[in-house]
Each structure stands twice: as C-alpha cells, then as structure tokens.
N, C-alpha and C. Protein backbone atom coordinates (compact mmCIF):
# COMPACT_ATOMS: atom_id res chain seq x y z
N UNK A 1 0.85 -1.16 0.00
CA UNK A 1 0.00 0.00 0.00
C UNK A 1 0.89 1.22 0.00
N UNK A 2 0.40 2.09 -0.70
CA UNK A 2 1.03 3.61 -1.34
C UNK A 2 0.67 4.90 -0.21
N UNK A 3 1.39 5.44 0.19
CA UNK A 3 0.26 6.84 0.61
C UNK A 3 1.17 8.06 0.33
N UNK A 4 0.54 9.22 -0.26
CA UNK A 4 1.19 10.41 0.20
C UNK A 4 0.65 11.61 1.24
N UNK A 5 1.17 12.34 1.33
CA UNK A 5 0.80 13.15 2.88
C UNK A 5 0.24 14.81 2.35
N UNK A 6 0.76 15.15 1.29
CA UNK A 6 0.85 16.38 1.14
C UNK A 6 -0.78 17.00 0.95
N UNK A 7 -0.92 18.24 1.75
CA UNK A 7 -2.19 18.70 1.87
C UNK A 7 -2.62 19.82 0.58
N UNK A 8 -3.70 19.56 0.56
CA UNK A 8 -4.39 20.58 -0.83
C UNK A 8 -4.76 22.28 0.02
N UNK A 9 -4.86 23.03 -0.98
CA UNK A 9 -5.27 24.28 -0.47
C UNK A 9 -6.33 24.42 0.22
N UNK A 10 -6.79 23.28 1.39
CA UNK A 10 -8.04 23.52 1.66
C UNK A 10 -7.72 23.75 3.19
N UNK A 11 -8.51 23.90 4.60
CA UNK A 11 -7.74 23.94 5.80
C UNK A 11 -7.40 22.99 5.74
N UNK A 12 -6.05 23.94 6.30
CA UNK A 12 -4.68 22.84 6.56
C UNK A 12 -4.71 22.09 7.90
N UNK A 13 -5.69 22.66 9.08
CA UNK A 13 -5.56 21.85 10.13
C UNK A 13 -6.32 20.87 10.04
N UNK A 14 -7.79 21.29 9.63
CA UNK A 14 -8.49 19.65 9.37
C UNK A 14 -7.61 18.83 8.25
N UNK A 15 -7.54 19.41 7.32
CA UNK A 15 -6.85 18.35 6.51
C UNK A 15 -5.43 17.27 6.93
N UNK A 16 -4.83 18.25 7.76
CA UNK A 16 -3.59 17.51 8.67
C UNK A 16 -4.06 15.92 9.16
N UNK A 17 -5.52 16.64 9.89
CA UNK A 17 -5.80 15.54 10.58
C UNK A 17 -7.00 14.31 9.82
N UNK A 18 -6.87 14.65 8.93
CA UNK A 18 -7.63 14.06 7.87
C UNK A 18 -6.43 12.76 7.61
N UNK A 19 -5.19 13.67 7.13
CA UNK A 19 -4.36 12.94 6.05
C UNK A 19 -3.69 11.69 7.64
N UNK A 20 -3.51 11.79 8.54
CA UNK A 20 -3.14 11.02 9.74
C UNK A 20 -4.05 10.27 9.91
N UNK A 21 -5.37 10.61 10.03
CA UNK A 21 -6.86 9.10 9.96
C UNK A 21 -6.36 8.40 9.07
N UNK A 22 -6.49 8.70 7.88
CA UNK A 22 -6.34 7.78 6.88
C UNK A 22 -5.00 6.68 6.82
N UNK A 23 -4.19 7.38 7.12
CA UNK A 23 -2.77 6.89 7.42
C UNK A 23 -2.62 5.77 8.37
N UNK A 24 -3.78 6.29 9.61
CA UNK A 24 -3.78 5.04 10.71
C UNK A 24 -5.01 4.26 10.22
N UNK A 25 -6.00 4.21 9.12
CA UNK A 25 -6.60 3.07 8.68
C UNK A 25 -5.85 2.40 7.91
N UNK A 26 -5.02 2.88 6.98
CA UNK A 26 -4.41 1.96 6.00
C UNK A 26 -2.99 1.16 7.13
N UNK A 27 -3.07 1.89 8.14
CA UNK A 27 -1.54 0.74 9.42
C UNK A 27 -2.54 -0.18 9.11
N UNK A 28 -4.01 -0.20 10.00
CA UNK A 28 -5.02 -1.17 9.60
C UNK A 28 -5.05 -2.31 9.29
N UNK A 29 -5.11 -1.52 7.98
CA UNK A 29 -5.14 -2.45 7.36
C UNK A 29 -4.45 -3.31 6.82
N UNK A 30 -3.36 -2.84 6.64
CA UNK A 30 -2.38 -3.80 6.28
C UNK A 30 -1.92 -4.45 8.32
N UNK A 31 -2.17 -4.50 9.00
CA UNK A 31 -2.20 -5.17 9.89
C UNK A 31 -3.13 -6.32 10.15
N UNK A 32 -4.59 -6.30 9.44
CA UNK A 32 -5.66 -7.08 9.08
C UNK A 32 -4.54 -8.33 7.98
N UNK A 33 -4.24 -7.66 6.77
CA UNK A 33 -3.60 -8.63 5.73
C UNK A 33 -2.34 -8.88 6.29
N UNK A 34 -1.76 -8.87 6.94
CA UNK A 34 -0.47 -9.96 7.43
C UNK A 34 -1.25 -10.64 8.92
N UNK A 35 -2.19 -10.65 9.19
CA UNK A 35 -2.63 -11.52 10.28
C UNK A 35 -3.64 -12.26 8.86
N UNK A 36 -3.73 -12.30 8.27
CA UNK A 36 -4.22 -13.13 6.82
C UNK A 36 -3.38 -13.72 6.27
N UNK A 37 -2.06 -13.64 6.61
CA UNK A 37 -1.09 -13.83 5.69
C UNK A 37 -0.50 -13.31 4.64
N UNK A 38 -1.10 -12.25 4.38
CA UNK A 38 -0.30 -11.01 3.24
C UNK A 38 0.76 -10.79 3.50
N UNK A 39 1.85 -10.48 2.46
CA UNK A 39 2.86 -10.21 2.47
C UNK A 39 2.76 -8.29 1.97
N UNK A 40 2.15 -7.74 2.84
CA UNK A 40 1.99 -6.48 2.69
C UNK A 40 3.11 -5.49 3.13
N UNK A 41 3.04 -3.99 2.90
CA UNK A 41 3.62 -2.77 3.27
C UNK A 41 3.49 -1.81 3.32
N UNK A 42 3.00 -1.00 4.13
CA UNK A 42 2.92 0.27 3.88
C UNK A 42 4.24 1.29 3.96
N UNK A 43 4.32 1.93 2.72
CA UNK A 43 4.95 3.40 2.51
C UNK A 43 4.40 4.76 2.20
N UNK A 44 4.72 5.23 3.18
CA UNK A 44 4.23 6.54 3.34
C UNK A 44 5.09 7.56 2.28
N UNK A 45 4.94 8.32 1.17
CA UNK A 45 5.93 9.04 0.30
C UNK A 45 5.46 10.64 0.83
N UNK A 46 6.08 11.41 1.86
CA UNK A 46 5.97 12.72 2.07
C UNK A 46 6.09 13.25 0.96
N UNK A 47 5.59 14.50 1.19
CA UNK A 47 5.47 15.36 0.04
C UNK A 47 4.87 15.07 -1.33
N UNK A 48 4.13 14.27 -1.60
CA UNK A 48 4.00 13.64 -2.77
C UNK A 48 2.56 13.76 -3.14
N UNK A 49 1.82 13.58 -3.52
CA UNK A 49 0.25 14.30 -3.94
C UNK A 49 -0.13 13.15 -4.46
N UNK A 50 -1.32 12.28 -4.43
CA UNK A 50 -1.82 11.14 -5.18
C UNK A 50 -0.97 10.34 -6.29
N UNK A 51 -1.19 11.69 -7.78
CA UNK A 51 -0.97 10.82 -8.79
C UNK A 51 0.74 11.09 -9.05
N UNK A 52 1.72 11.51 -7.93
CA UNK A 52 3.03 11.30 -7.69
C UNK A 52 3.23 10.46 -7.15
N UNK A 53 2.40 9.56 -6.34
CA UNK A 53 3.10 8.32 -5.48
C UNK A 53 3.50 7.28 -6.32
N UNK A 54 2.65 7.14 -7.74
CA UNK A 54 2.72 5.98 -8.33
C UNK A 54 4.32 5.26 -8.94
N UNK A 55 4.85 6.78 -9.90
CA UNK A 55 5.98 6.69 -10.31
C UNK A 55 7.38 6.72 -8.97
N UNK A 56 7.21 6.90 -8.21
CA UNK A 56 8.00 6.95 -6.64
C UNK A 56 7.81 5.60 -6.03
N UNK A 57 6.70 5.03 -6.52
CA UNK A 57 7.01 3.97 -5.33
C UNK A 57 7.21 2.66 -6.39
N UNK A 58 6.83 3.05 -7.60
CA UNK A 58 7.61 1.56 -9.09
C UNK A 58 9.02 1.50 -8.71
N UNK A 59 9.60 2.32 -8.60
CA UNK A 59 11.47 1.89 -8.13
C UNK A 59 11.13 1.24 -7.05
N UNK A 60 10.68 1.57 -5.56
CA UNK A 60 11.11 1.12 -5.02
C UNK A 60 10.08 -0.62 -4.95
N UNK A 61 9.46 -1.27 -5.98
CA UNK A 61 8.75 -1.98 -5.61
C UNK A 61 9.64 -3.18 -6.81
N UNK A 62 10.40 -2.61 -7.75
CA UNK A 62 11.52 -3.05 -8.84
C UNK A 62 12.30 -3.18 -7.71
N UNK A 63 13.27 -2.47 -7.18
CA UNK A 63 14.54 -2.83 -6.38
C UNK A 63 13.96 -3.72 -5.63
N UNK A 64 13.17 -3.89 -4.42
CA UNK A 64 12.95 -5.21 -3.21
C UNK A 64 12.26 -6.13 -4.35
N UNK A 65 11.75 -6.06 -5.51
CA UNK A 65 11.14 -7.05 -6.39
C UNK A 65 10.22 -7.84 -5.62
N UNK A 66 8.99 -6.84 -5.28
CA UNK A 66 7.50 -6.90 -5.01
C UNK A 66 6.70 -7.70 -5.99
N UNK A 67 6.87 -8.42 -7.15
CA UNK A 67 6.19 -8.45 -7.79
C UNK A 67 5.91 -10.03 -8.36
C-alpha cells in the first residue's frame, strides 16, 4: 500500500488531521492482511500528492522485487 501526505489548499488543520486518519486506517489495514497472511507494506511518500506516489514507489517496488 502507497500513501502520500501532502495537503491541498483547503484547511490545513483539518486536513492535517484528515491525512493522519487515513494513514492510521491503512496501518489497519495492512495489519488485518499480514494476520491473513499477506505479504503487505505500507509506505508513506511525504510530500508527494496522489498521482506522484505511483511513479515513486515503481522503483522502489523493482529494487525489493514486489512483484
């Protein structure tokens, strides 16, 4: 599992605490799928906006060879 953190022009304090909920559902969940037996991970990519996580996290899913 992918996430990035970076907040949109909208409030920044709810959104702070927006982008940290979400962050501690997806621990979650990937805590649900390795008590399933998944071979899961979460990475968190700071600074990074949705459709930037994708190309950021293909290297690193090529180098450990996730696939």
């Amino acid at each position: 599992m992918i996430e990035g953190d970076v907040q949109t022009p909208v409030v920044a304090d709810d959104q702070d605490k927006q982008i940290h909920q979400l962050i501690d559902q997806n621990r979650e969940i990937v805590r649900l799928l390795h008590r399933k037996g998944a071979d899961v991970k979460l990475v968190v990519y700071p600074d990074l906006r949705h459709g930037e996580v994708f190309p950021a996290s293909l290297l690193n899913v090529i180098i450990e060879q996730r696939y």
